[in-house]
Each structure stands twice: as structure tokens, then as C-alpha cells.
Protein backbone atom coordinates (compact mmCIF):
# COMPACT_ATOMS: atom_id res chain seq x y z
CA UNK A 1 115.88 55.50 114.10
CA UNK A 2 114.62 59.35 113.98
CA UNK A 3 111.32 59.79 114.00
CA UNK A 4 108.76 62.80 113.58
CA UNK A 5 105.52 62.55 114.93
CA UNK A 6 103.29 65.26 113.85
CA UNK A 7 99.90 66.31 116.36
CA UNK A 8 97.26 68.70 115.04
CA UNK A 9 94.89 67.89 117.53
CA UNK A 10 94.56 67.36 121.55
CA UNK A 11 93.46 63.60 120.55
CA UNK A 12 96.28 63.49 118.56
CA UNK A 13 98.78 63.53 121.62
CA UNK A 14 96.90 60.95 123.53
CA UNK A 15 96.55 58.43 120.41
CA UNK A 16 100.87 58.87 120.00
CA UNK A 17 101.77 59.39 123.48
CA UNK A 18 102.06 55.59 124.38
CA UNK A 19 103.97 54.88 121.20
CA UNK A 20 106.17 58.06 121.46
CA UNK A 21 107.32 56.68 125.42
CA UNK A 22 108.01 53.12 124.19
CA UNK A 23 109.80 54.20 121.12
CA UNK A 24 111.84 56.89 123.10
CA UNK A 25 112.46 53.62 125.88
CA UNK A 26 114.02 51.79 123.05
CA UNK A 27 116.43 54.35 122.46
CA UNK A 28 115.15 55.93 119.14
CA UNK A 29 115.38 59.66 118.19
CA UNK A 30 111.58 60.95 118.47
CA UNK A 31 110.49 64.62 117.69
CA UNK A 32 107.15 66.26 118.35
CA UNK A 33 106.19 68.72 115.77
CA UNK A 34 102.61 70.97 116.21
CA UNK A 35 100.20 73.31 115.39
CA UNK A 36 98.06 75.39 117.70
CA UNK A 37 94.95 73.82 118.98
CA UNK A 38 93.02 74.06 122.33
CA UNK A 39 94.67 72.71 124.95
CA UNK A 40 97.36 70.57 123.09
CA UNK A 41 100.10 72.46 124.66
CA UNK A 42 99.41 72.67 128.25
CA UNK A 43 98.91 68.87 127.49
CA UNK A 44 102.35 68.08 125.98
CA UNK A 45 103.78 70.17 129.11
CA UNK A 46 102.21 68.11 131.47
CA UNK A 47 103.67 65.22 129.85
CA UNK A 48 106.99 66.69 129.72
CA UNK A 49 107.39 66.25 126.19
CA UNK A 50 109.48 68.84 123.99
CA UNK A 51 107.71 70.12 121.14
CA UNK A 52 107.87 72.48 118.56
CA UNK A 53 105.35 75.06 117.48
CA UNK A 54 105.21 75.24 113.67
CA UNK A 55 102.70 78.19 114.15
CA UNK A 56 102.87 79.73 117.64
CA UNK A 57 100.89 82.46 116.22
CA UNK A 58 97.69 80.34 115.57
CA UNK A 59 95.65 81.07 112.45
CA UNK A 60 92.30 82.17 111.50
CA UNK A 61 89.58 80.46 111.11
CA UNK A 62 88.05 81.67 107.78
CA UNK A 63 88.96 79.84 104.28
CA UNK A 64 91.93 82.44 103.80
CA UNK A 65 93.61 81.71 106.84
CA UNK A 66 93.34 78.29 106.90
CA UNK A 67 94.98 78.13 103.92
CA UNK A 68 97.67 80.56 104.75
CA UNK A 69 98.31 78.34 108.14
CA UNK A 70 99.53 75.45 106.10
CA UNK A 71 101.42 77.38 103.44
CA UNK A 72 103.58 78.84 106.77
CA UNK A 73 103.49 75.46 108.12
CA UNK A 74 104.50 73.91 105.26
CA UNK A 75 107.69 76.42 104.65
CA UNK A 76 108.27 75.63 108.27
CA UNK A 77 108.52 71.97 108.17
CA UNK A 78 110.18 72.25 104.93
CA UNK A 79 113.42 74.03 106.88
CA UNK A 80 112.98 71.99 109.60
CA UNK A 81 113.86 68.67 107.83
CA UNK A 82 116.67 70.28 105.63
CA UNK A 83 118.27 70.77 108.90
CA UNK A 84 117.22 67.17 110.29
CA UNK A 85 117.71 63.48 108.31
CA UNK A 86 114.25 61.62 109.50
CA UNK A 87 113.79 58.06 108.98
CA UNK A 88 110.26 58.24 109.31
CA UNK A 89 107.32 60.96 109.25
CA UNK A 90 104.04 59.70 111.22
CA UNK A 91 101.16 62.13 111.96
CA UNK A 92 97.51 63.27 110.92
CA UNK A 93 98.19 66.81 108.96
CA UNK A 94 99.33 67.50 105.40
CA UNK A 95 102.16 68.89 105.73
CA UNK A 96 104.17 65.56 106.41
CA UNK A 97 102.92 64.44 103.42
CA UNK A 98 103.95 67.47 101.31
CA UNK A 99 107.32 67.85 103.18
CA UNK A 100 107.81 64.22 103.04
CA UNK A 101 107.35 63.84 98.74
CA UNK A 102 109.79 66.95 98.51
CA UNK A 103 112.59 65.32 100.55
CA UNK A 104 112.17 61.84 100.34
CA UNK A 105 111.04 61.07 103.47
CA UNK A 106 108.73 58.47 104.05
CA UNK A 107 105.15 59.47 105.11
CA UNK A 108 102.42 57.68 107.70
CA UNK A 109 99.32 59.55 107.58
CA UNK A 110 97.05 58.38 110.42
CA UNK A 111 93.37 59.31 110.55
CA UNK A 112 90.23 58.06 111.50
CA UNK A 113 88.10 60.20 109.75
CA UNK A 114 86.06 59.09 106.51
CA UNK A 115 87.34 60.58 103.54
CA UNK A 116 84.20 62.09 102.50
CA UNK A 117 83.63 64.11 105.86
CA UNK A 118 87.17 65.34 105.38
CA UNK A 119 87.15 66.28 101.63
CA UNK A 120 89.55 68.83 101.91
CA UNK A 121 92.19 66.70 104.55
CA UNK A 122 92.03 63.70 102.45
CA UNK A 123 92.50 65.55 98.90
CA UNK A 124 95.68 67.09 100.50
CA UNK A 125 97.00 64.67 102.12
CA UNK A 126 96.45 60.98 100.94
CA UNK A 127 97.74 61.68 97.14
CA UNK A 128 101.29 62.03 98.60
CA UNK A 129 101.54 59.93 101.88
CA UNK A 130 103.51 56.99 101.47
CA UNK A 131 100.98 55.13 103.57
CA UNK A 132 97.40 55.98 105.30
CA UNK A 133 96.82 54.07 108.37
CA UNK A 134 93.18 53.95 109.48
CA UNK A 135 90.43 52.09 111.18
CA UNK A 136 88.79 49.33 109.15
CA UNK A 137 85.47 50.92 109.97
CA UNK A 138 86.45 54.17 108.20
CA UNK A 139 85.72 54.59 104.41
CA UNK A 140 88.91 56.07 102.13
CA UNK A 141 86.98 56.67 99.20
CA UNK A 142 89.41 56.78 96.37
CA UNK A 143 92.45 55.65 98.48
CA UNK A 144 91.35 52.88 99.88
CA UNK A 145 93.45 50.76 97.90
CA UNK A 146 96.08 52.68 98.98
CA UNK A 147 95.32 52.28 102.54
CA UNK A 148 96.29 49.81 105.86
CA UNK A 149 93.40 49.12 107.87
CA UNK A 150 93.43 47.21 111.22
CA UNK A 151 90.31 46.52 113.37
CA UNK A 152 90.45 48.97 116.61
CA UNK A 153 89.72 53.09 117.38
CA UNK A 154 92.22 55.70 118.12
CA UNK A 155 90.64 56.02 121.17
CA UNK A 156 91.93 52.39 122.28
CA UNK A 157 95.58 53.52 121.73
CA UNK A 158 95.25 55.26 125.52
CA UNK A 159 92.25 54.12 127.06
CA UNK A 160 91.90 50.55 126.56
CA UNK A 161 92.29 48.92 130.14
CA UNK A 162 95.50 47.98 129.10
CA UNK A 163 96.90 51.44 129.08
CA UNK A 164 94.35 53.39 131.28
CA UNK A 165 92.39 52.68 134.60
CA UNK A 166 90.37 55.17 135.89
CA UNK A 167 90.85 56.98 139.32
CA UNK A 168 88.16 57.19 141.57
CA UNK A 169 90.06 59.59 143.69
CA UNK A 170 90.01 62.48 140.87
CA UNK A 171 86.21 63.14 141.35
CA UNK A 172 86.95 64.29 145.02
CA UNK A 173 90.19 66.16 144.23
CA UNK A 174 87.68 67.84 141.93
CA UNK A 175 84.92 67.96 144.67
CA UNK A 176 82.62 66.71 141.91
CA UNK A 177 79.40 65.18 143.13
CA UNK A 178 77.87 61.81 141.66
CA UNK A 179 75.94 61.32 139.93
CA UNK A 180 76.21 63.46 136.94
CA UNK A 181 76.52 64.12 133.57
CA UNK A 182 79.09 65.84 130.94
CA UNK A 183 78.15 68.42 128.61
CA UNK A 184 80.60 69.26 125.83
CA UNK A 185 80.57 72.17 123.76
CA UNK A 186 83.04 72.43 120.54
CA UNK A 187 84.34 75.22 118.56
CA UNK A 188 83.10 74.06 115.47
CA UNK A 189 85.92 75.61 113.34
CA UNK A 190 88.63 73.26 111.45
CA UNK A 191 87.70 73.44 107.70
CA UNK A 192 85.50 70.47 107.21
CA UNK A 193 83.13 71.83 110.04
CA UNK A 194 81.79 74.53 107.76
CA UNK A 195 77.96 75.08 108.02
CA UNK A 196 78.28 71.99 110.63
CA UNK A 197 76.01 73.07 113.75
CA UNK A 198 76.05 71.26 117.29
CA UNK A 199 74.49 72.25 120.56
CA UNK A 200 73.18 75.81 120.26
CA UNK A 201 72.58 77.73 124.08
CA UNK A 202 68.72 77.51 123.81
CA UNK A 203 69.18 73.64 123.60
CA UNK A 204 71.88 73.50 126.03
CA UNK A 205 69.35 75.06 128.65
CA UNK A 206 66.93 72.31 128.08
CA UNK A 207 69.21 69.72 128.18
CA UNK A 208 70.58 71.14 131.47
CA UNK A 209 66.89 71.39 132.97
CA UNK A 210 66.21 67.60 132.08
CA UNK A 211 69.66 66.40 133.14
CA UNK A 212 69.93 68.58 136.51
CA UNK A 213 66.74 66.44 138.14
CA UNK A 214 69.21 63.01 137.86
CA UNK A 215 72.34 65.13 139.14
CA UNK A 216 75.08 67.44 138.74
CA UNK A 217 75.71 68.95 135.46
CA UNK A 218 79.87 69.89 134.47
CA UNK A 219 80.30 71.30 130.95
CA UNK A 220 83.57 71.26 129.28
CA UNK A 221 84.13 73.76 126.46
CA UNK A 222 86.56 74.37 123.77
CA UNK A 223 84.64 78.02 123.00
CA UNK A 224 83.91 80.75 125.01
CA UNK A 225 80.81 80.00 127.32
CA UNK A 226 77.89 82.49 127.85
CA UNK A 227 77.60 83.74 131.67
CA UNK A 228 74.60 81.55 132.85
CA UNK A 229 76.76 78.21 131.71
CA UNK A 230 80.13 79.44 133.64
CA UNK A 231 79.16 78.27 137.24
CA UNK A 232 78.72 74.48 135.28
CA UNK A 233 82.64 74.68 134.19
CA UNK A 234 84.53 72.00 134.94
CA UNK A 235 87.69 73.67 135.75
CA UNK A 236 90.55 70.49 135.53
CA UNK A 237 93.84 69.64 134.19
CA UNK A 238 92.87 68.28 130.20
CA UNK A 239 95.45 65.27 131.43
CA UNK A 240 92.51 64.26 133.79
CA UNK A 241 89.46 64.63 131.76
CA UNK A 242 89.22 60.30 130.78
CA UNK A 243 89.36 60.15 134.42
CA UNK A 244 85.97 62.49 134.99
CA UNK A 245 84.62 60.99 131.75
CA UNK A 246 84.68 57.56 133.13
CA UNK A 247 82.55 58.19 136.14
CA UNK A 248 79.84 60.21 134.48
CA UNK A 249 76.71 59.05 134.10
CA UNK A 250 75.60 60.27 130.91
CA UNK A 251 78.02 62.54 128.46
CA UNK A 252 75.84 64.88 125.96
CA UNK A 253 78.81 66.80 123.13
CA UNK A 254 78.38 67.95 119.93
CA UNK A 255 82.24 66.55 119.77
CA UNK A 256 83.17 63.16 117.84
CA UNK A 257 86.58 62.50 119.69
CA UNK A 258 84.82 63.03 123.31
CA UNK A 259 81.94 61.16 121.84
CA UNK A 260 83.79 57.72 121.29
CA UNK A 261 85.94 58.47 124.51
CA UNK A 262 82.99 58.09 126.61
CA UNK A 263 81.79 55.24 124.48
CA UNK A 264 84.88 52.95 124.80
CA UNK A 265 85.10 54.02 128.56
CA UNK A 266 81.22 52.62 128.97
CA UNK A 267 79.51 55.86 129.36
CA UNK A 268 76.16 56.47 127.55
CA UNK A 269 77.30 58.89 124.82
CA UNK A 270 75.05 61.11 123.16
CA UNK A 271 76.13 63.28 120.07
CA UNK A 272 74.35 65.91 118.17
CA UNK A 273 75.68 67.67 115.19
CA UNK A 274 75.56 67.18 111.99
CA UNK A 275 78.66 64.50 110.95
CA UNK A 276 76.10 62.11 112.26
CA UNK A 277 76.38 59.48 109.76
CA UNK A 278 79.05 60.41 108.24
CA UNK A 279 82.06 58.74 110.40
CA UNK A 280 82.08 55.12 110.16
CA UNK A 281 83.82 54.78 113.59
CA UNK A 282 81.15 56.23 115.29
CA UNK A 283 78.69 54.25 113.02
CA UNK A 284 80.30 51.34 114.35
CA UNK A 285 79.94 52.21 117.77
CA UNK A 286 76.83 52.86 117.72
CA UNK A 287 75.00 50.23 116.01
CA UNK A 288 77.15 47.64 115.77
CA UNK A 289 78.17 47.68 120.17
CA UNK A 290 75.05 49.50 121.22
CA UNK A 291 77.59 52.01 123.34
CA UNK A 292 76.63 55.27 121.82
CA UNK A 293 74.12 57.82 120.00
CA UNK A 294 74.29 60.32 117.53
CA UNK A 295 71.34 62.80 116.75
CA UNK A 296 71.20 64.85 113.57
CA UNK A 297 70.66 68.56 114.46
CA UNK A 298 67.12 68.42 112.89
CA UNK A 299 66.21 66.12 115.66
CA UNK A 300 66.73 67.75 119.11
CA UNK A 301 63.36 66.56 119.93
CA UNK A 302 64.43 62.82 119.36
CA UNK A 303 67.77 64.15 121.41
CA UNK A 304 65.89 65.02 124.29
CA UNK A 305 63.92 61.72 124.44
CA UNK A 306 67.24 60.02 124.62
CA UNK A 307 67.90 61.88 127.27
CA UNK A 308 64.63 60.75 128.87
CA UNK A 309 65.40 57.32 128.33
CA UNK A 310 69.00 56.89 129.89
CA UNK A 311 68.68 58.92 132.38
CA UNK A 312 66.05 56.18 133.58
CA UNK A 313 67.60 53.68 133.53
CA UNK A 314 69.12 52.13 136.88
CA UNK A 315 72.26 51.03 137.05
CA UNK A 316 73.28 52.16 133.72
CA UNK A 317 76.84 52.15 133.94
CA UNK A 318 76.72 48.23 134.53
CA UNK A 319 74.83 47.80 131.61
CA UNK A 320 76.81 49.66 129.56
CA UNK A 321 80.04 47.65 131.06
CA UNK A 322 78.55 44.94 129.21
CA UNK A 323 78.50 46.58 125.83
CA UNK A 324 82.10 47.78 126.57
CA UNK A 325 83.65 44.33 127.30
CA UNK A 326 82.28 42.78 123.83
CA UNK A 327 84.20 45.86 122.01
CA UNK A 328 87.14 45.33 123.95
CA UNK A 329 86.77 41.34 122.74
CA UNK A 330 86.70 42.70 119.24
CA UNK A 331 89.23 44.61 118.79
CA UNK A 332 93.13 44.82 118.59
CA UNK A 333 95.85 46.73 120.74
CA UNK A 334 96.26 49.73 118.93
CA UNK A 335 99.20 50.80 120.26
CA UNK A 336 101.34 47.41 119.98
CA UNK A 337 100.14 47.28 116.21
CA UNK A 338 101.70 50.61 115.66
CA UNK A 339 104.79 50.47 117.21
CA UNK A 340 105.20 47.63 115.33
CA UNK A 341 104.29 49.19 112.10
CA UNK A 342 106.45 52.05 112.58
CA UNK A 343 109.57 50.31 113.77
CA UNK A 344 109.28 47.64 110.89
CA UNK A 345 108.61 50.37 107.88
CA UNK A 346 108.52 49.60 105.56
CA UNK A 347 108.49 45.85 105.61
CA UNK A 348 105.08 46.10 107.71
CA UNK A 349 103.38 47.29 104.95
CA UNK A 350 103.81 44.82 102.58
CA UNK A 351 103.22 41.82 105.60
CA UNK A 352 99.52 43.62 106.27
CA UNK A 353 99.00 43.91 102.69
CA UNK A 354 99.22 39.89 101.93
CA UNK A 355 98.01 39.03 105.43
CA UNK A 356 95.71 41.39 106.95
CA UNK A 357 94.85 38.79 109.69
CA UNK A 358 98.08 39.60 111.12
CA UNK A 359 97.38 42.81 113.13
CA UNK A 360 95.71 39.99 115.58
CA UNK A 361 98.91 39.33 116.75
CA UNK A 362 98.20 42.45 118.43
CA UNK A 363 94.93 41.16 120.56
């Protein structure tokens, strides 16, 4: 089969990668479309996949540009696929679904998002995907109908145990220090993150005054960091970050995909923007498993006592461990259950539509 995996997103690369190997190991045709974003490239070329760049170039982050970034990428695709007979199309951006209606090409559109904190994703895309493949905790709004849901987290598609152990002997490669704690700062800038705030610098230095008297402090940032936060940088390959993650004591972000990394790993995960209660994933995580926080940006008081709180608590790690192996109980191998969905399009539609009990042939 050829397939066409489109990634808009770092995550995005780690949540196919596994799939991608397997199906390239089983002698199918797979190739990696992209857009620009952070650190997605250096991580494909670490890898050693081949990509292409639908927009080298990058776009701009105001309404206007936005929208001009997918009208190029769209054009792009579009002469891309004349040129190239897929079987499939599998990704999270739009354009697979808009290239994909034009052509006749089937269309997987995988997200994990809830429609509602997406608006502007979801109005685009679901309407012409030929299927949306999501976690059951995530809410579709009006295409939910229309959608497969299976019991599991992006996140587990690379870090479950199954697929990831982590290495001990990263933190001194790094010469990092136990114990500490992982502050990460995001840009802020896709189009459903207008008027969204996270962790502003005058919070950032109290958080790094509390956090500093239980150990080191490493922030990792996807925008440009102010001179009295460089000398906390953590300077490493992206490939290696689950590894650092993993060993921290306490991570602190104002980023949802870090956020649930660190909670499925069994670190004490603290979030503060303002999606907070808006992502059903992360809802899930957090009250249902106990394994993370997240703090509405009205509330950095109530942040800050959270703080407190963990950072108290002995042997944290082992309790969180605890929290971590009743999740892992709960849910399905991601991966497995897409590989299988892909490679049996679309047959494995219709079998999860009459039996949804049978993704747990993937536990």
C-alpha cells in the first residue's frame, strides 16, 4: 500500500513514528508530508526519516497568515498527489482532508483535541475526512457520530512501557542534577490559542524561587527566553526530552502535549493556561487517575499552593508510579490499534462501528 502520513506538530512525529517503522518493515510505501513547527525537523532528521516541507518558508502567526499557510499548503498537497496514487491519507491537519475529497483519496484525521477548543481545526477538517480517529475521552461535538473512538492517549502510542523505557544514563550525559523540576514555556500561537495566556515571566520567577529550595530548575522553551531564564535552559537533543521528563520530579508547562507526557510517564504534572477544562484527555487524567493538574490562569495563587504541596511530598515519584500503573491497566495499545486500522481501511471502520469492544484486542 502507499501511504501519506501528514505531521503538523513535534507530537505528531512521535504519536506516527512507531506505526510509520512497522508499516515501512512490512514493506509498504510510506511518505512524510509537513509543515513548519518547532523542532519537528531536527526531529524527523534524527530519526532518519525523509520528509517533505509543504511550507519551508513558515507562516505568520496573525489570522491572515494562517490562513494564507493552508491555502499554499493546500495548492501544495494538491500537486503533490496528482503526481502520486495514495491508498491512504492519515494525519492531524486539513489539508488531507481537502486534498483527499478533491482526488478521491481516502482521509484519517487523527486528533485528540475536543472539538470545541479547536473550533476552527474541527470546522475545516472533520466535514470532509473520511474518518476522525480520536480518544474516547475527547468530545466531537457535531461529528461525533461520525467519529472512531478507542480508549487510550496519543501519548501512549510512544511512551507506554511497551515502546519506551527511560534511560537513566541521559541525566549524566546531560550533567543534570537530581532532584529537579521542568519548567515549560510555549509559544502560544496556532489559531485556537488566541487570547489563551500561560506562564507569564513575573510568575515564572516565583515558581522558580519556590521550586529552586527542592532542587534544580531546567526550563524548556518553544519561545524566545528573557536573559535571567537562559542559564535554566536545558540545552538537549528534542529526541531525548521523555527521557529527562521521566526523571523529574515535578514538571510545571503552560503546554497540554508536555502536560500528559509527564502524566503518563508518572511525573506530577502541573498545567496553567487557560484550555484548562476544555480537553477531555487531560480531564481524564486528571480526575479520573489522579496523575495530573491543571490551573486556570486566574488562579496562580491556587498554582503555587500546588506547588507547595508536591514538592512535599517524599517519595513522590513512587506514589505517582501507582497512579501510572492503573492507567496503563486501563487502556489499549495505541499503536497496535492503529496499524491495524490503517492496514485494514476501510473494513476497520465498519468492525469498530458494530463492535467497539474490539480495539481490546489491542490491550
Amino acid at each position: 500500500m502507499n501511504y501519506l502520513f501528514h505531521l503538523g506538530h513535534p507530537a505528531h512525529f512521535h504519536l506516527f513514528k512507531n506505526v510509520i517503522k512497522v508499516l515501512k518493515q512490512r514493506n509498504n510505501k510510506v511518505t512524510i508530508v509537513i509543515k513548519k513547527k518547532d523542532v519537528l525537523e531536527k526531529l524527523l532528521i534524527e530519526e532518519g526519516f525523509d520528509y517533505i516541507n509543504m511550507l519551508p518558508e513558515g507562516r505568520k502567526d496573525s489570522k491572515a497568515g494562517i490562513a494564507l499557510g493552508l491555502m499554499k499548503r493546500d495548492i501544495k498537497l494538491f500537486c503533490h498527489c496528482l503526481n502520486n496514487k495514495y491508498d491512504l491519507m492519515i494525519g492531524t491537519s486539513p489539508e488531507i482532508t481537502h486534498i483527499g475529497k478533491l482526488l478521491g483519496i481516502k482521509s484519517i484525521c487523527v486528533n485528540e483535541d475536543d472539538a470545541a477548543a479547536v473550533p476552527l481545526f474541527a470546522k475545516l477538517s472533520y466535514p470532509l475526512a473520511s474518518e476522525i480517529l480520536t480518544p474516547e475521552s475527547c468530545d466531537n461535538g457535531a461529528w461525533n457520530e461520525k467519529s472512531i473512538k478507542y480508549n487510550s492517549y496519543h501519548e501512549l502510542a510512544y511512551l507506554s512501557p511497551e515502546y519506551f523505557t527511560p534511560d537513566v544514563s541521559y541525566l549524566e550525559h546531560y550533567k543534570l542534577v537530581q532532584p529537579f523540576t521542568i519548567i515549560r514555556f510555549s509559544k502560544l500561537n496556532a489559531h485556537h490559542d488566541a487570547g489563551v495566556k500561560g506562564i507569564s515571566d513575573s510568575l515564572a520567577k516565583t515558581i522558580i524561587n519556590k521550586a529552586n529550595k527542592f532542587g534544580r530548575i531546567y526550563i524548556t522553551s518553544e519561545k524566545e527566553l528573557s536573559n535571567e531564564f537562559e542559564k535554566y535552559r536545558l540545552n538537549i537533543n528534542p529526541l531525548h526530552i521523555h527521557n529527562v521528563t521521566a526523571y523529574a520530579n515535578l514538571f510545571i508547562g503552560d503546554s497540554q502535549t508536555m502536560t500528559a507526557e509527564a502524566a503518563v510517564l508518572g511525573t506530577p504534572a502541573l498545567r496553567f493556561n487557560d484550555f484548562v477544562g476544555r480537553l477531555g484527555y487531560l480531564d481524564e487524567l486528571e480526575y479520573k487517575y489522579k496523575l495530573t493538574y491543571g490551573i486556570k490562569t486566574t488562579e496562580p495563587h491556587k498554582l503555587l499552593n500546588i506547588i507547595d504541596e508536591l514538592l512535599s511530598i517524599r517519595k513522590i515519584k513512587n506514589v505517582w508510579n501507582v497512579k501510572r500503573q492503573e492507567m496503563l491497566r486501563d487502556k489499549i495499545n495505541l499503536t497496535k490499534f492503529m496499524l491495524w486500522f490503517i492496514e485494514n481501511y476501510p473494513a476497520s471502520s465498519s468492525v469498530m462501528k458494530s463492535n467497539p469492544f474490539y480495539q481490546y484486542k489491542f490491550a
